[in-house]
PDB file of N, CA and C in Angstrom:
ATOM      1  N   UNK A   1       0.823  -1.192   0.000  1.00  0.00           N
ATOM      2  CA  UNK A   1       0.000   0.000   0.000  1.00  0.00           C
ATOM      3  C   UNK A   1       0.875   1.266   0.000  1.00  0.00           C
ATOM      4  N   UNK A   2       2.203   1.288   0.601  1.00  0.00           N
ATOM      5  CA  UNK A   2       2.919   2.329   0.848  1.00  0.00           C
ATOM      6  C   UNK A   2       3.392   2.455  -0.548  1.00  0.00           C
ATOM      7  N   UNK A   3       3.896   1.251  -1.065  1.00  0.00           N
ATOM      8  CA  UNK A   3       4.340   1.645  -2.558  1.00  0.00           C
ATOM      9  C   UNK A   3       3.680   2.224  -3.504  1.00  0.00           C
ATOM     10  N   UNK A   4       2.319   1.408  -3.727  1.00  0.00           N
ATOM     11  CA  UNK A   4       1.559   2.661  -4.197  1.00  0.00           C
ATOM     12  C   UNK A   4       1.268   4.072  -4.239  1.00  0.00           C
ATOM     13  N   UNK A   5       1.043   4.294  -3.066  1.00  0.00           N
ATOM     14  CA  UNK A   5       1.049   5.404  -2.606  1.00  0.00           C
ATOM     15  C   UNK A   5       1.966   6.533  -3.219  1.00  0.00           C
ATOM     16  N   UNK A   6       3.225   5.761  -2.889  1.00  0.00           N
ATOM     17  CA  UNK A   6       4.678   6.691  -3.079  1.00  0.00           C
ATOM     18  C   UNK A   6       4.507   6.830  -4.614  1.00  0.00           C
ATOM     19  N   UNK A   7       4.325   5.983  -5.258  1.00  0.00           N
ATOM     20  CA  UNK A   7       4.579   5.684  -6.497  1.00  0.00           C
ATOM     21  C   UNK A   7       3.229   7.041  -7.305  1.00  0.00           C
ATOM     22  N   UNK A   8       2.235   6.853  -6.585  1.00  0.00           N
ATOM     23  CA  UNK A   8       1.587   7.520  -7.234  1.00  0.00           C
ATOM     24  C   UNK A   8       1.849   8.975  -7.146  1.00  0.00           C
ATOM     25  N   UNK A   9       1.982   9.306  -6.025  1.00  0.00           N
ATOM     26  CA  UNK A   9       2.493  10.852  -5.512  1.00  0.00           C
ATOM     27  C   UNK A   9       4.005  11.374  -6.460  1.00  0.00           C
ATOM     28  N   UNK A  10       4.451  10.641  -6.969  1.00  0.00           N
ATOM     29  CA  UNK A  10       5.490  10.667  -7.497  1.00  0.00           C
ATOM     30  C   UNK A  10       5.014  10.829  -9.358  1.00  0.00           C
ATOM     31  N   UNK A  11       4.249  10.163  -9.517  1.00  0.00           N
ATOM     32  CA  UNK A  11       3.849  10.424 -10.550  1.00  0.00           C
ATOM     33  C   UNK A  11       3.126  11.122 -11.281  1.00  0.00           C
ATOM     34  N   UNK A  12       2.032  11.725 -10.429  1.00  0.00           N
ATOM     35  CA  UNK A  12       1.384  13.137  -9.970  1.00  0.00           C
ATOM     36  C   UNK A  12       2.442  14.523  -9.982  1.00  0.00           C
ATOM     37  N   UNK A  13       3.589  14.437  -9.002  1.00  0.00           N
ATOM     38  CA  UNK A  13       4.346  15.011  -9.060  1.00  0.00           C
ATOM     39  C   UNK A  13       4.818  15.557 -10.220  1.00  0.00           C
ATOM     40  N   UNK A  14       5.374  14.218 -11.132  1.00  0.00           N
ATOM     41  CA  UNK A  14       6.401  14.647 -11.945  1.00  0.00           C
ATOM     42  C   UNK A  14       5.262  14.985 -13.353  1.00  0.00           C
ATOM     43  N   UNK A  15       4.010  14.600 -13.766  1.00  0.00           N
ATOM     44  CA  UNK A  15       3.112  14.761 -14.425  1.00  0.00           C
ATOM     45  C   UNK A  15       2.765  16.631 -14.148  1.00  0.00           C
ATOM     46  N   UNK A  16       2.521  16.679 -13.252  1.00  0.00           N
ATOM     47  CA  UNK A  16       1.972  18.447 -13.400  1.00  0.00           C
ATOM     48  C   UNK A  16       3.122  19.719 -12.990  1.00  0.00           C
ATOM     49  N   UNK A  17       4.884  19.091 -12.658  1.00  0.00           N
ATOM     50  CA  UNK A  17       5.528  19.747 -12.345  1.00  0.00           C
ATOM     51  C   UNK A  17       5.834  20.874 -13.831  1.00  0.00           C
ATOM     52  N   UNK A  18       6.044  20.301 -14.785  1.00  0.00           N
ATOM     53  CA  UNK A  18       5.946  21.116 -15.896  1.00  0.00           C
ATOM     54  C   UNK A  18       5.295  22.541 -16.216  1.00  0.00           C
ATOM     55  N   UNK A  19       3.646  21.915 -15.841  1.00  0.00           N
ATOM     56  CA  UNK A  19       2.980  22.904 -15.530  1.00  0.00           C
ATOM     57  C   UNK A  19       3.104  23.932 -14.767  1.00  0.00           C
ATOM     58  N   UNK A  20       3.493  23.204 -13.947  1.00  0.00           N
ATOM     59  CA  UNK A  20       3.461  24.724 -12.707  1.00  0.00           C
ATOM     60  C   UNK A  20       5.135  25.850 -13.039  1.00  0.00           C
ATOM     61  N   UNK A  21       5.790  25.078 -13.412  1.00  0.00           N
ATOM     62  CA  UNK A  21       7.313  25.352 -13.618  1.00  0.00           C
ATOM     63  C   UNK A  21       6.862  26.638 -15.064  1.00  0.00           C
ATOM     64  N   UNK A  22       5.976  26.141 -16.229  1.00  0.00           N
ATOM     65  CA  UNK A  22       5.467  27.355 -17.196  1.00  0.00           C
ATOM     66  C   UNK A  22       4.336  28.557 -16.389  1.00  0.00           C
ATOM     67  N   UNK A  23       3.629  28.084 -15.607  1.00  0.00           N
ATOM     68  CA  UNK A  23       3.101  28.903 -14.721  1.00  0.00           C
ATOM     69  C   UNK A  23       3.818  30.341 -14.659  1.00  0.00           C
ATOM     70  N   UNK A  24       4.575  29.552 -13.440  1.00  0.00           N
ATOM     71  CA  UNK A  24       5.538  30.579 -12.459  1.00  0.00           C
ATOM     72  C   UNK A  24       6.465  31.536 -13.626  1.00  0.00           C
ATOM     73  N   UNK A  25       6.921  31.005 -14.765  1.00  0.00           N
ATOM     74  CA  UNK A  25       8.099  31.703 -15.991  1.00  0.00           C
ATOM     75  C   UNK A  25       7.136  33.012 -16.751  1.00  0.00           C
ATOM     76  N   UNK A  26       5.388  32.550 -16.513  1.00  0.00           N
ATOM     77  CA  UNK A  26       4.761  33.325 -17.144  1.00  0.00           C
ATOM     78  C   UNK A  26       4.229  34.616 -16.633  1.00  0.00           C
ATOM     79  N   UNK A  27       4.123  34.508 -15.280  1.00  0.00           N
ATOM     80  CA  UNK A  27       4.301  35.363 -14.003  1.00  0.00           C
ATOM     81  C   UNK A  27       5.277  36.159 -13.875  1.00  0.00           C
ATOM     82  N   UNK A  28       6.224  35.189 -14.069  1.00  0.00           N
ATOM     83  CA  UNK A  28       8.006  36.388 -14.033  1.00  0.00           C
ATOM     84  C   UNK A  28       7.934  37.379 -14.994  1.00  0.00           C
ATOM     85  N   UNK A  29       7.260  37.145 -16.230  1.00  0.00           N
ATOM     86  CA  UNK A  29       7.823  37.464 -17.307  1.00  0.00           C
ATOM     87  C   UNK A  29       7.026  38.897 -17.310  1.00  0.00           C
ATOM     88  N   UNK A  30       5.164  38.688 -16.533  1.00  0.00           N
ATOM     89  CA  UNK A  30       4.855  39.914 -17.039  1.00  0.00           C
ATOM     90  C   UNK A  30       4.799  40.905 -15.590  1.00  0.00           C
ATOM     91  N   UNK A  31       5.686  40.442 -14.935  1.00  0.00           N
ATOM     92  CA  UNK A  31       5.970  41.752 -14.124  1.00  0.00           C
ATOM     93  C   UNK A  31       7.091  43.022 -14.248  1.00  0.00           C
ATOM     94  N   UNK A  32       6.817  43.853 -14.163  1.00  0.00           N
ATOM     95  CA  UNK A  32       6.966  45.492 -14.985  1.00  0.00           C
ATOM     96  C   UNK A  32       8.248  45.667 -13.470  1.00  0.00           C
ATOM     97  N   UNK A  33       9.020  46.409 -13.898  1.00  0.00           N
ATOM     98  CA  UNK A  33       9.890  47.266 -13.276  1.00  0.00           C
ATOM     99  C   UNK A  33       9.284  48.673 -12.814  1.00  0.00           C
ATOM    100  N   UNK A  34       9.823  48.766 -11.596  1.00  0.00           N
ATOM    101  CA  UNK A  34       9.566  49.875 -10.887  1.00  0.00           C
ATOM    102  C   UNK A  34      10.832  51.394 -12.031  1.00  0.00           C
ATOM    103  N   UNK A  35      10.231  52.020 -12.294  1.00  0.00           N
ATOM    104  CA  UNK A  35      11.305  53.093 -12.363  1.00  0.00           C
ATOM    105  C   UNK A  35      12.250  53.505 -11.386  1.00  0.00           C
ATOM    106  N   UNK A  36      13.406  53.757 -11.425  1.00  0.00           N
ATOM    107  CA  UNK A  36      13.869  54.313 -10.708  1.00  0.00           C
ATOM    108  C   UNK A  36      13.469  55.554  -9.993  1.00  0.00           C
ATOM    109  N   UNK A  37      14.479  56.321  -9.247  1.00  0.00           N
ATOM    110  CA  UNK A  37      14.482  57.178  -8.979  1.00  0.00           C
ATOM    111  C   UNK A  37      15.264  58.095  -9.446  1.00  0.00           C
ATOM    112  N   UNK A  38      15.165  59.287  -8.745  1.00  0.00           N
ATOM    113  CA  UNK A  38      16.302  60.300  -9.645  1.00  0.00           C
ATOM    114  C   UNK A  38      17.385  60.381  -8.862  1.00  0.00           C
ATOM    115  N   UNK A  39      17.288  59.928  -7.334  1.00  0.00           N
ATOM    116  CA  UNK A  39      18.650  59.778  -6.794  1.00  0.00           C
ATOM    117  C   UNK A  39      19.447  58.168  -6.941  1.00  0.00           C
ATOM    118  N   UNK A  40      18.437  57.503  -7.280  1.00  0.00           N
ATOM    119  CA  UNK A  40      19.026  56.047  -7.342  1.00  0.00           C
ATOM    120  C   UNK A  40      19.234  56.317  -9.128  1.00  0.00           C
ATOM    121  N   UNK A  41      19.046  56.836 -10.033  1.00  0.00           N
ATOM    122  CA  UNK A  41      19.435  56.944 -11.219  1.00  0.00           C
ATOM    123  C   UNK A  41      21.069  58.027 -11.238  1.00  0.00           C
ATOM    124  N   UNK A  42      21.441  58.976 -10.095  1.00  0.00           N
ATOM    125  CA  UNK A  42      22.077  59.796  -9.954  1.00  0.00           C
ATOM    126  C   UNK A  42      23.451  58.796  -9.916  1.00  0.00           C
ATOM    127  N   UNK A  43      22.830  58.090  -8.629  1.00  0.00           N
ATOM    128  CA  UNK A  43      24.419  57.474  -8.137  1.00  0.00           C
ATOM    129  C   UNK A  43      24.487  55.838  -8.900  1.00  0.00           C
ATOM    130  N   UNK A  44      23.361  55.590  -9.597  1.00  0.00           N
ATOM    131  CA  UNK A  44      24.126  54.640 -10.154  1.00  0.00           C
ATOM    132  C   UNK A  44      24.773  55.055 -12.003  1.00  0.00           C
ATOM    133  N   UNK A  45      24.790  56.218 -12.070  1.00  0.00           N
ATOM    134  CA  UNK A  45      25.267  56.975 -12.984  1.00  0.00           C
ATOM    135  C   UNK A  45      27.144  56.862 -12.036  1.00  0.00           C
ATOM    136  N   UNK A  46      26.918  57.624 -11.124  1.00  0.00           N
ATOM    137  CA  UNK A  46      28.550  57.903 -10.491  1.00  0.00           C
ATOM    138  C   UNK A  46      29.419  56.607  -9.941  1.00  0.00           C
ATOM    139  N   UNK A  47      28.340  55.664  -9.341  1.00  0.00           N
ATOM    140  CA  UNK A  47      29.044  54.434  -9.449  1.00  0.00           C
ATOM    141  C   UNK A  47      29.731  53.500 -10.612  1.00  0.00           C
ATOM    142  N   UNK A  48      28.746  53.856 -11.963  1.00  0.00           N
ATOM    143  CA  UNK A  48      29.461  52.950 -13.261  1.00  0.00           C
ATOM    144  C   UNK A  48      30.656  54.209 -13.733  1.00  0.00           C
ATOM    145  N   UNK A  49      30.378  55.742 -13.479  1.00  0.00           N
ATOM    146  CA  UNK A  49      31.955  56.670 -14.105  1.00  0.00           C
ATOM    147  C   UNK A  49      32.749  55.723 -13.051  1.00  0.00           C
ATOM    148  N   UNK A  50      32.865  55.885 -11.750  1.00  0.00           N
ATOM    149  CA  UNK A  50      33.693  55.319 -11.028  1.00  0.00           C
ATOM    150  C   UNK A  50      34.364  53.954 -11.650  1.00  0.00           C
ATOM    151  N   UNK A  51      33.322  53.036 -11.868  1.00  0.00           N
ATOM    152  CA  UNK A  51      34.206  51.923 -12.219  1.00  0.00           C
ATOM    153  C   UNK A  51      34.717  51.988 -13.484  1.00  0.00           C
ATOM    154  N   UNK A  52      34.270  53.037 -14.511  1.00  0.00           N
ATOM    155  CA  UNK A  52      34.846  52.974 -15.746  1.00  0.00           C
ATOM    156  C   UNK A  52      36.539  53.755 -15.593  1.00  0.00           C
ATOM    157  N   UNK A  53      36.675  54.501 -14.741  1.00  0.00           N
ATOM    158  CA  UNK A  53      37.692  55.074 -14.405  1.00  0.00           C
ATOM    159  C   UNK A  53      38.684  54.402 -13.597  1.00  0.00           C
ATOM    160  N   UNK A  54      38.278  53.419 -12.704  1.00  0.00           N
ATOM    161  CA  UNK A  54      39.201  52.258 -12.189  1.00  0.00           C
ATOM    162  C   UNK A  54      39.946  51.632 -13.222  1.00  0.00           C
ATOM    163  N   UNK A  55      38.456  50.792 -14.401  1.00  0.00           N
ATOM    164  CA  UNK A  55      39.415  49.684 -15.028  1.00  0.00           C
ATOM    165  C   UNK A  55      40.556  50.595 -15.904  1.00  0.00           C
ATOM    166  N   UNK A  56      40.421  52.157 -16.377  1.00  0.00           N
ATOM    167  CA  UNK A  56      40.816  52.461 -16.982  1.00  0.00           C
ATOM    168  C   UNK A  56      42.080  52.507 -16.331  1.00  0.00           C
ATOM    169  N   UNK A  57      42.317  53.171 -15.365  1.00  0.00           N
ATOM    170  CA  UNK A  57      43.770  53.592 -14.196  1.00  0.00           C
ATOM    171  C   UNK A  57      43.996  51.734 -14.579  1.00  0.00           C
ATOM    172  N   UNK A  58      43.409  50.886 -13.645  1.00  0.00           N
ATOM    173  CA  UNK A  58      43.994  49.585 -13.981  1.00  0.00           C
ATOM    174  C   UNK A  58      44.867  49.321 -15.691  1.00  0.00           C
ATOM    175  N   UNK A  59      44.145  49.523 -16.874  1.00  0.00           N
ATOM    176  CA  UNK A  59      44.582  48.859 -17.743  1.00  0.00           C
ATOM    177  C   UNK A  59      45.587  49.746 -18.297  1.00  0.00           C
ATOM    178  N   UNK A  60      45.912  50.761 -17.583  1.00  0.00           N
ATOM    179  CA  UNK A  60      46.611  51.997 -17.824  1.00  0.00           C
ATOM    180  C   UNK A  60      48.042  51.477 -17.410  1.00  0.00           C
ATOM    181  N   UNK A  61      47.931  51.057 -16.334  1.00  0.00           N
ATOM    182  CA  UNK A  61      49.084  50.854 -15.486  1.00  0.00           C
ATOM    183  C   UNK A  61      49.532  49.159 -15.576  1.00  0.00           C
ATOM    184  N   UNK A  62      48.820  47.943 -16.085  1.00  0.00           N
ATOM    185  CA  UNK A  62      48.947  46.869 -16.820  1.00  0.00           C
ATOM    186  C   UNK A  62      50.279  47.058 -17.943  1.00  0.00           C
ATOM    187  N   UNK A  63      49.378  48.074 -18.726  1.00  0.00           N
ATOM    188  CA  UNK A  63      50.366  48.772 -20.013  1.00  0.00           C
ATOM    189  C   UNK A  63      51.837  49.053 -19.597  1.00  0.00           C
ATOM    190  N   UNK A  64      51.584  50.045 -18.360  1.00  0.00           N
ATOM    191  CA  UNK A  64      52.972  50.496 -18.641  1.00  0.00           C
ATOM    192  C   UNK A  64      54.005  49.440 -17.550  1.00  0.00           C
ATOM    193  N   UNK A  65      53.135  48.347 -16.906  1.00  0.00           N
ATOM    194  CA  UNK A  65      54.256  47.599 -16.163  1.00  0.00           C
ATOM    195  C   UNK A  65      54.377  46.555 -17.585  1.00  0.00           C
ATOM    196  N   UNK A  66      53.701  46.343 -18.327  1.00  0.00           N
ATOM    197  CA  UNK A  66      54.736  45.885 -19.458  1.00  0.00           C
ATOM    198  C   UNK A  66      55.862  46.224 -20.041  1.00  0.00           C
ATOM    199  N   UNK A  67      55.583  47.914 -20.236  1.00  0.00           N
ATOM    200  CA  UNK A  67      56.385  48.682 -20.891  1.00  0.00           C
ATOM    201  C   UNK A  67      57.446  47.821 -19.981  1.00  0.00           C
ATOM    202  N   UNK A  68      57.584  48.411 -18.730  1.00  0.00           N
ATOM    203  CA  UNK A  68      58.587  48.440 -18.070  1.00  0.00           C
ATOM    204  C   UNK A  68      59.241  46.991 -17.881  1.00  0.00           C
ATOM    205  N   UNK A  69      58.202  46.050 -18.241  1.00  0.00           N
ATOM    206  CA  UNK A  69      59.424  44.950 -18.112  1.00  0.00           C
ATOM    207  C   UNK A  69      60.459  44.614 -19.168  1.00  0.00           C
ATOM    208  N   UNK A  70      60.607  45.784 -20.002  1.00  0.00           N
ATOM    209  CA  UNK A  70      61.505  45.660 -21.191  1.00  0.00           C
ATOM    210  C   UNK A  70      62.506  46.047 -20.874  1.00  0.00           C
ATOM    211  N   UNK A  71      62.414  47.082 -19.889  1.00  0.00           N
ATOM    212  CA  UNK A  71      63.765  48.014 -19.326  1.00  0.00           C
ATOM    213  C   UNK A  71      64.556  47.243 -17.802  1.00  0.00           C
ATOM    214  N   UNK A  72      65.715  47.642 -18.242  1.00  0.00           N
ATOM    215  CA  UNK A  72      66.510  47.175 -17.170  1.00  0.00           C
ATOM    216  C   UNK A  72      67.054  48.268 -15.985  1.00  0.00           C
ATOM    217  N   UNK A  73      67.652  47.699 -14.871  1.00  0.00           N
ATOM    218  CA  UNK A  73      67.975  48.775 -14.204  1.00  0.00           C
ATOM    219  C   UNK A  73      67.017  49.439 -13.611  1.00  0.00           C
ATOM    220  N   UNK A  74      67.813  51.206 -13.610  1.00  0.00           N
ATOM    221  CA  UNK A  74      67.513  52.123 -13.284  1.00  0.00           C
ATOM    222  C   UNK A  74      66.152  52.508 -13.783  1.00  0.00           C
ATOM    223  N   UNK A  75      66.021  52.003 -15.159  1.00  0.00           N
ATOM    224  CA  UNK A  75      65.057  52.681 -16.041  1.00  0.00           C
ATOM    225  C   UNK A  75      63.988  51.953 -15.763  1.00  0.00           C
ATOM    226  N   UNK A  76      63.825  50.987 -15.222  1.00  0.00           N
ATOM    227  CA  UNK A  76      62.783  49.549 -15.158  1.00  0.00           C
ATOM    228  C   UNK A  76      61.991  50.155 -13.702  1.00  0.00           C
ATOM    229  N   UNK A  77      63.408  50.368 -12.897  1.00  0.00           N
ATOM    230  CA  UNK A  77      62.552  50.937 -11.251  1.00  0.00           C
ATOM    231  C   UNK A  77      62.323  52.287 -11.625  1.00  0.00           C
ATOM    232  N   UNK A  78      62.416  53.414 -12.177  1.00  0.00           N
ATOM    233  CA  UNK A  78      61.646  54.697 -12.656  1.00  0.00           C
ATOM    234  C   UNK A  78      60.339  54.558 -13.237  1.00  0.00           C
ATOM    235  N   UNK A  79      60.448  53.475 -14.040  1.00  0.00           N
ATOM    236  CA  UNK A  79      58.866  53.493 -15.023  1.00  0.00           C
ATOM    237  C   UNK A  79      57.793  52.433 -14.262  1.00  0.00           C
ATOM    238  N   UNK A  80      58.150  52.042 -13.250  1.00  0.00           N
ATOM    239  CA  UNK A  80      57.489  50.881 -11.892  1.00  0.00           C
ATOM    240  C   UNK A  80      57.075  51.713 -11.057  1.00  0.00           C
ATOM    241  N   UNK A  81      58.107  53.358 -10.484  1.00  0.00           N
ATOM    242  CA  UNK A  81      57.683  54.166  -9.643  1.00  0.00           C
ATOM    243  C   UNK A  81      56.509  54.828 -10.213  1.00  0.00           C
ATOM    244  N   UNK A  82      57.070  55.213 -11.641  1.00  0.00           N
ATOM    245  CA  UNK A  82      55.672  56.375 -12.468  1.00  0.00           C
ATOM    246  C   UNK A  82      54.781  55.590 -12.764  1.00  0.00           C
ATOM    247  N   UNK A  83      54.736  53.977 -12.657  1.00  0.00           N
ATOM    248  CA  UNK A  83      53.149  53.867 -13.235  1.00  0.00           C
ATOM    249  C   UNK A  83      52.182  53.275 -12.105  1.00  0.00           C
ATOM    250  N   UNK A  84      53.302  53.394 -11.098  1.00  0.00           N
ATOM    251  CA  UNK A  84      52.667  53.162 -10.045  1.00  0.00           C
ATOM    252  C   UNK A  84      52.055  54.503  -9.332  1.00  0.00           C
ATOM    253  N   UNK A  85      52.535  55.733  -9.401  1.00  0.00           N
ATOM    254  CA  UNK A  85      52.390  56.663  -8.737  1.00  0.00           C
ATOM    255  C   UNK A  85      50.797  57.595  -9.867  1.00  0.00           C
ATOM    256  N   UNK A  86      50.895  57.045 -11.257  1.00  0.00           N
ATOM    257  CA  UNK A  86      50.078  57.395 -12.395  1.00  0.00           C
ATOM    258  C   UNK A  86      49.016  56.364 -12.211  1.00  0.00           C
ATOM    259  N   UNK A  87      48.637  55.230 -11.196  1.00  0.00           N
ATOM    260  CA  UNK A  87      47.571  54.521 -10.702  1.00  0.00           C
ATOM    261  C   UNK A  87      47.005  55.119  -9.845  1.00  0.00           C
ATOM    262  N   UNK A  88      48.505  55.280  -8.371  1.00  0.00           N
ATOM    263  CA  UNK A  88      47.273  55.665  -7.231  1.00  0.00           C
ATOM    264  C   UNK A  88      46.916  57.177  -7.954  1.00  0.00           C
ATOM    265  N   UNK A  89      47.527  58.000  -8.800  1.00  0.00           N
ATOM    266  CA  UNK A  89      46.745  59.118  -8.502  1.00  0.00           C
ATOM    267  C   UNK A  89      45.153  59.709  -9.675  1.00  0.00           C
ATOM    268  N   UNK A  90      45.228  58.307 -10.786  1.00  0.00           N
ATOM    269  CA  UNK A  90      44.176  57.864 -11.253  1.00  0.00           C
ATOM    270  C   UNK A  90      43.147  57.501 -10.508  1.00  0.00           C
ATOM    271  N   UNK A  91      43.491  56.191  -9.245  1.00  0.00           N
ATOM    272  CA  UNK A  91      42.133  56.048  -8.705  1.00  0.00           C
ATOM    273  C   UNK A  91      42.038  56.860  -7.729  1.00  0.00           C
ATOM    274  N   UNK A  92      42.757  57.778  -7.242  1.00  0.00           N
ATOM    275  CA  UNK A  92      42.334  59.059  -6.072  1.00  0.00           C
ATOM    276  C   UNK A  92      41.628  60.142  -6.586  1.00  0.00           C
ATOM    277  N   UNK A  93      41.718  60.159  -7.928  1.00  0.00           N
ATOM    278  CA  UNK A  93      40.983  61.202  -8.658  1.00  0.00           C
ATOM    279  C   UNK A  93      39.403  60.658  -9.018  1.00  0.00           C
ATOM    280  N   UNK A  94      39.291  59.739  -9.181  1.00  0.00           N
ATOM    281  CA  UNK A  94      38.246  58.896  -9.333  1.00  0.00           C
ATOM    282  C   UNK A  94      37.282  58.549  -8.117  1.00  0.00           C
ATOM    283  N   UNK A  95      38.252  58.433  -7.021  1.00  0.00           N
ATOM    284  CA  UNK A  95      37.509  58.557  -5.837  1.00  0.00           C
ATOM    285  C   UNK A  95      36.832  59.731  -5.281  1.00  0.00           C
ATOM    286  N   UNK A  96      37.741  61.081  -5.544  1.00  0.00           N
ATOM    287  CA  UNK A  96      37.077  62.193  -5.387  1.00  0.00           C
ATOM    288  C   UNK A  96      35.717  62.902  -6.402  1.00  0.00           C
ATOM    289  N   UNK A  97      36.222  62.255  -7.838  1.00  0.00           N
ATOM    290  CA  UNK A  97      34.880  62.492  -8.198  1.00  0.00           C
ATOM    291  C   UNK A  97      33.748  61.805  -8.095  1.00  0.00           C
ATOM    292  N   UNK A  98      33.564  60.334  -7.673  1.00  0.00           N
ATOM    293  CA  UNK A  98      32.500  59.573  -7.075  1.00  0.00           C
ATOM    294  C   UNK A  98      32.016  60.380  -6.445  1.00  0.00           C
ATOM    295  N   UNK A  99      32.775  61.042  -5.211  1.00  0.00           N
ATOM    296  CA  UNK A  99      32.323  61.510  -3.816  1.00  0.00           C
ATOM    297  C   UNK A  99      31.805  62.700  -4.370  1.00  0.00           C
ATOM    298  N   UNK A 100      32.124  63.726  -5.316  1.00  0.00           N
ATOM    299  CA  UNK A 100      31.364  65.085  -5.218  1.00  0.00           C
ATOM    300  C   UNK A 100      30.265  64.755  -6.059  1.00  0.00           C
ATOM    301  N   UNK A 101      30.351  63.816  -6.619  1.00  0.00           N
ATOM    302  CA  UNK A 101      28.884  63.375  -7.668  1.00  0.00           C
ATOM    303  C   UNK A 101      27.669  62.986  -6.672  1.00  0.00           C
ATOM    304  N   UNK A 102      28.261  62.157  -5.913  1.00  0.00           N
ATOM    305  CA  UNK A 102      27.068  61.391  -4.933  1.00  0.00           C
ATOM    306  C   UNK A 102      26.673  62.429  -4.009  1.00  0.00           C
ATOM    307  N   UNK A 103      27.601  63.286  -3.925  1.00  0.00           N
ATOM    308  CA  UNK A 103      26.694  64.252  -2.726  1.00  0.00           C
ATOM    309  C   UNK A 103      26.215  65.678  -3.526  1.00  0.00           C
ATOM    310  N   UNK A 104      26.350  65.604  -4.853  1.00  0.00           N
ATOM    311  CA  UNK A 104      25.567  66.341  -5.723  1.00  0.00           C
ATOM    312  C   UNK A 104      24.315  65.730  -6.496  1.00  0.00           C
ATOM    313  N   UNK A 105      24.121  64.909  -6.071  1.00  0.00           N
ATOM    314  CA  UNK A 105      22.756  63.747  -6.514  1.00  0.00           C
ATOM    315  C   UNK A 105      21.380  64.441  -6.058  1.00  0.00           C
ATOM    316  N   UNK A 106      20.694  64.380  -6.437  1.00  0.00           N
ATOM    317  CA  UNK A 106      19.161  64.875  -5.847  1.00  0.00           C
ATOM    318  C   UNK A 106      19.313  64.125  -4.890  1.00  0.00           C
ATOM    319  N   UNK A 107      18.291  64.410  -3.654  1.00  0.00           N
ATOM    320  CA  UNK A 107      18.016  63.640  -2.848  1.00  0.00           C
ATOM    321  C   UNK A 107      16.455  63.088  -3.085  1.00  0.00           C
TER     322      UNK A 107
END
């Protein structure tokens, strides 16, 4: 009797899971987005400059520690200091304009 049972619940199961599985996808599909806001449209404006200005300092400074692994010496630790010093002061500039953007955002 238990086997039955199981057996049938199982087959029930797997018979109308389909269904419900197109259900629920058809539900997802026609629910609408809230608009933003104008301060949540503000800062997620200053959050993507921000990160576009990171990868840039990043692929900036990628570049020139290539450059620099061509050079030897003296010239190798000069162009390691400048592209290191041409990062941090890429993403410090980047940080400061995040910050005056976000607190120039509508509220």
């Amino acid at each position: 009797m238990k086997r039955i049972l199981t057996t049938t619940a199982l087959s029930l199961t797997l018979a109308f899971a389909p269904l419900a599985l197109a259900s629920q996808s058809a539900m997802a599909k026609t629910k609408t987005q809230k608009p933003m806001s104008a301060h949540a449209t503000a800062v997620k404006k200053c959050n993507d400059d921000y990160r576009e200005a990171a990868k840039k300092a990043n692929d900036d400074y990628a570049a020139a520690v290539k450059d620099a692994k061509t050079k030897k010496g003296k010239e190798h630790s000069e162009a390691m200091r400048a592209a290191s010093k041409a990062k941090s002061d890429a993403l410090a500039a980047a940080r400061t304009a995040k910050t005056d953007c976000t607190k120039t955002a509508p509220k």
